[in-house]
Protein backbone atom coordinates (compact mmCIF):
# COMPACT_ATOMS: atom_id res chain seq x y z
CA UNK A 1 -47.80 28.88 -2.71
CA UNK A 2 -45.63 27.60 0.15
CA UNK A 3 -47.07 27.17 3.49
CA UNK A 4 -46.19 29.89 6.03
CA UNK A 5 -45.49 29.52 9.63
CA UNK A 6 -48.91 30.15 10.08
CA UNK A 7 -50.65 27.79 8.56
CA UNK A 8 -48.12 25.21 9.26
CA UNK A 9 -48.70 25.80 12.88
CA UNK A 10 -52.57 25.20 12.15
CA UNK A 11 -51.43 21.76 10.26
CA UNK A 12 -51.80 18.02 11.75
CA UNK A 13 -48.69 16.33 11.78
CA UNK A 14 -49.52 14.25 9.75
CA UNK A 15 -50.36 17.20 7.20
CA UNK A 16 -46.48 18.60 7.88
CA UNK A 17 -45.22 15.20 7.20
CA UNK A 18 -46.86 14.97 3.51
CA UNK A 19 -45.06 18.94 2.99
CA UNK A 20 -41.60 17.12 4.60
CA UNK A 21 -41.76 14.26 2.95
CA UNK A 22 -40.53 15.37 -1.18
CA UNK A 23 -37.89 18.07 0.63
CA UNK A 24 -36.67 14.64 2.27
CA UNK A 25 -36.83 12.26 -0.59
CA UNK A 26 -35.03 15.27 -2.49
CA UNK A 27 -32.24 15.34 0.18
CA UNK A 28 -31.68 11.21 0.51
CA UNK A 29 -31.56 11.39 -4.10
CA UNK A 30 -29.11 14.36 -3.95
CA UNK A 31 -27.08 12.41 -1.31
CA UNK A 32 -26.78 9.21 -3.17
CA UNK A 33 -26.02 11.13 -6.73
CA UNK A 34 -23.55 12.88 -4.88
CA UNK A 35 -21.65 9.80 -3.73
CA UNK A 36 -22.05 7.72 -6.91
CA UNK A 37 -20.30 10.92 -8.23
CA UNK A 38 -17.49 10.15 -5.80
CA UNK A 39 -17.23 6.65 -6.24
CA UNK A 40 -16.82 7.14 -10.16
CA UNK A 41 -14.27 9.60 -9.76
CA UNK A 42 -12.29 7.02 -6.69
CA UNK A 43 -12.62 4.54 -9.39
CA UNK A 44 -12.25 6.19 -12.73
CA UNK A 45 -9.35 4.55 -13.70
CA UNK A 46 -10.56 1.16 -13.62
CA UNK A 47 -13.58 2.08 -15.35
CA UNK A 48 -11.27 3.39 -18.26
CA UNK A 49 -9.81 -0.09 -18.18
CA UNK A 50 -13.01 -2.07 -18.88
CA UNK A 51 -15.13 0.39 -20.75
CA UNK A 52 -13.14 3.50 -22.10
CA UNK A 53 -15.41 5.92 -23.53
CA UNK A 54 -19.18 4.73 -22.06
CA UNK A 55 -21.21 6.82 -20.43
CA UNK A 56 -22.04 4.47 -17.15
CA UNK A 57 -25.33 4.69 -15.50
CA UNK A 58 -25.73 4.64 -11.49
CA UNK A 59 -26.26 0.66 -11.45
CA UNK A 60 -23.47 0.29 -13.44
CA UNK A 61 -20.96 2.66 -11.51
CA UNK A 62 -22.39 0.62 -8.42
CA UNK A 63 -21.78 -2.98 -10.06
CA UNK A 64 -18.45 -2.38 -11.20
CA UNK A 65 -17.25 -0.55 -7.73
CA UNK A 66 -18.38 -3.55 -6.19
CA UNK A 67 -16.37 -5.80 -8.55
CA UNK A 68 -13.41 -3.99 -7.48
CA UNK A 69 -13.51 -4.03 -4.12
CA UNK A 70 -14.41 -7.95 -4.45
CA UNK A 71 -11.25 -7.98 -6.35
CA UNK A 72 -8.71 -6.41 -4.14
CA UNK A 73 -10.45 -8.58 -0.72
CA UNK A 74 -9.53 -11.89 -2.31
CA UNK A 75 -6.25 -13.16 -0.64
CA UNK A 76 -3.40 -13.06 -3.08
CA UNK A 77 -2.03 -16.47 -3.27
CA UNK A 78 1.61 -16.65 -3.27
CA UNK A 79 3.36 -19.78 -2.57
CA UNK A 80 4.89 -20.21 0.79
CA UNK A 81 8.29 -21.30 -1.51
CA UNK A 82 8.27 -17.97 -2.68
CA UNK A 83 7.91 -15.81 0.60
CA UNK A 84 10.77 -18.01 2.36
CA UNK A 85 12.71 -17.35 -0.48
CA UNK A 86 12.36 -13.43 -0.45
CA UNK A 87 12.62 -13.25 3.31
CA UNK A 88 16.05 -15.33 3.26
CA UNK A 89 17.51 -12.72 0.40
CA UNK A 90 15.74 -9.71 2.55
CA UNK A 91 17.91 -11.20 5.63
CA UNK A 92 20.91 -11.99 3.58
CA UNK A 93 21.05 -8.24 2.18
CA UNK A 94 20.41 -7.10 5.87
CA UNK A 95 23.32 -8.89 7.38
CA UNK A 96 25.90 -7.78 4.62
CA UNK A 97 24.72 -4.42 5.01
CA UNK A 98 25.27 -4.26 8.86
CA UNK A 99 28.45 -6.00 8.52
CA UNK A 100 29.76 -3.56 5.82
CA UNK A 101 28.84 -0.35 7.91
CA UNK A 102 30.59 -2.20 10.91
CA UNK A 103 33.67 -2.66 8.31
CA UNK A 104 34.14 0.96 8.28
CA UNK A 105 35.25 1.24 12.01
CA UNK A 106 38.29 -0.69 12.61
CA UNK A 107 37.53 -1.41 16.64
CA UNK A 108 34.21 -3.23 15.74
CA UNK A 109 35.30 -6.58 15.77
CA UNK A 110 33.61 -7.65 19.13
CA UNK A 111 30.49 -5.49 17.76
CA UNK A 112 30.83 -7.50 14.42
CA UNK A 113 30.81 -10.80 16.33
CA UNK A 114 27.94 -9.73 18.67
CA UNK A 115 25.87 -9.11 15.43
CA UNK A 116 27.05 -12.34 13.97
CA UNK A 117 26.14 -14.34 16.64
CA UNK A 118 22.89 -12.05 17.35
CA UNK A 119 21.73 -12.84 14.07
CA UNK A 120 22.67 -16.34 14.23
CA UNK A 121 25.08 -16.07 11.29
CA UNK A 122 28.13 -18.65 11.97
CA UNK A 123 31.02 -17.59 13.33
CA UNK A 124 33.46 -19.59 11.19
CA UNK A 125 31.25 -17.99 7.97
CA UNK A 126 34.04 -15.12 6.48
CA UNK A 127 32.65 -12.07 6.94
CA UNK A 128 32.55 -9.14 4.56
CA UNK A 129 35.39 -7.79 6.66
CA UNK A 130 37.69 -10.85 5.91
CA UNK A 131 36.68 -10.79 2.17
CA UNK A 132 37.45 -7.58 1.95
CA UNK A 133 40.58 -7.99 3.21
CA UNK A 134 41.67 -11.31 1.44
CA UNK A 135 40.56 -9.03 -1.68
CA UNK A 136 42.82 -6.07 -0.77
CA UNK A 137 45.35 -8.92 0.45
CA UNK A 138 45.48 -10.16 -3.78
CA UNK A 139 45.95 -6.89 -5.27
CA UNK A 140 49.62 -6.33 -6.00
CA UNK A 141 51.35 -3.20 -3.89
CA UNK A 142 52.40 -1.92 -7.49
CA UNK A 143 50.30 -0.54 -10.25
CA UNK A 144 50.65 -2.27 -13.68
CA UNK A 145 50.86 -0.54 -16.29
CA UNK A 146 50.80 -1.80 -19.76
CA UNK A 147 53.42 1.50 -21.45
């Protein structure tokens, strides 16, 4: 029978501290099932990877989370080579871009060469502008056609 407020007023602390302490230890189990639960959900995906179809105990759920994470924190290592080399073509892409939006308004050429020199491209480089123009220039005024 559970103790009533009577008799647990008549208790020694000590005495309500033996009743607390299974309610407690029940609590703290529930809260770590419930977040192993969690944790194998977060990560089922890369437990499918390793072990498809295997029931995982708690030790194991916590092992291979931990694997993970230690996973992901290592620093990727990607030669320096490589980074210059994608930043350049990210820059490159950005300055033809700019320059072919400024294209489209015919009074941007002090804009155009405020950019150029902004972005440190040189000014005797041709521009998109000028190529596109030297292209246009080549085309013949007439159509061919072969009938």
């Amino acid at each position: 029978m559970a103790p009533t407020n009577m008799t647990m007023d008549s208790l020694s602390p000590k005495e309500k501290n033996k009743l607390r302490k299974p309610i407690v230890e029940k609590m703290r189990r529930d809260r770590i099932n419930n977040s192993i639960e969690k944790l194998k959900l977060l990560l089922e995906k890369e437990f499918q990877k390793q072990q498809p179809n295997v029931k995982l105990e708690k030790a194991d759920i916590l092992e291979m989370a931990v694997s993970y994470l230690q996973q992901k924190n290592q620093p990727q290592s990607i030669p320096v080579e490589h980074l210059q080399q994608d930043y350049n073509q990210g820059y490159s892409w950005c300055v033809k871009e700019a320059l072919q939006f400024l294209c489209h308004y015919p009074k941007s050429g002090e804009a155009q060469k405020q950019l150029l020199n902004h972005l440190k491209v040189p000014q005797n480089s041709p521009t998109f502008c000028d190529q596109k123009k030297a292209t246009l220039a080549n085309v013949p005024s007439k159509i061919w056609r072969p009938w």
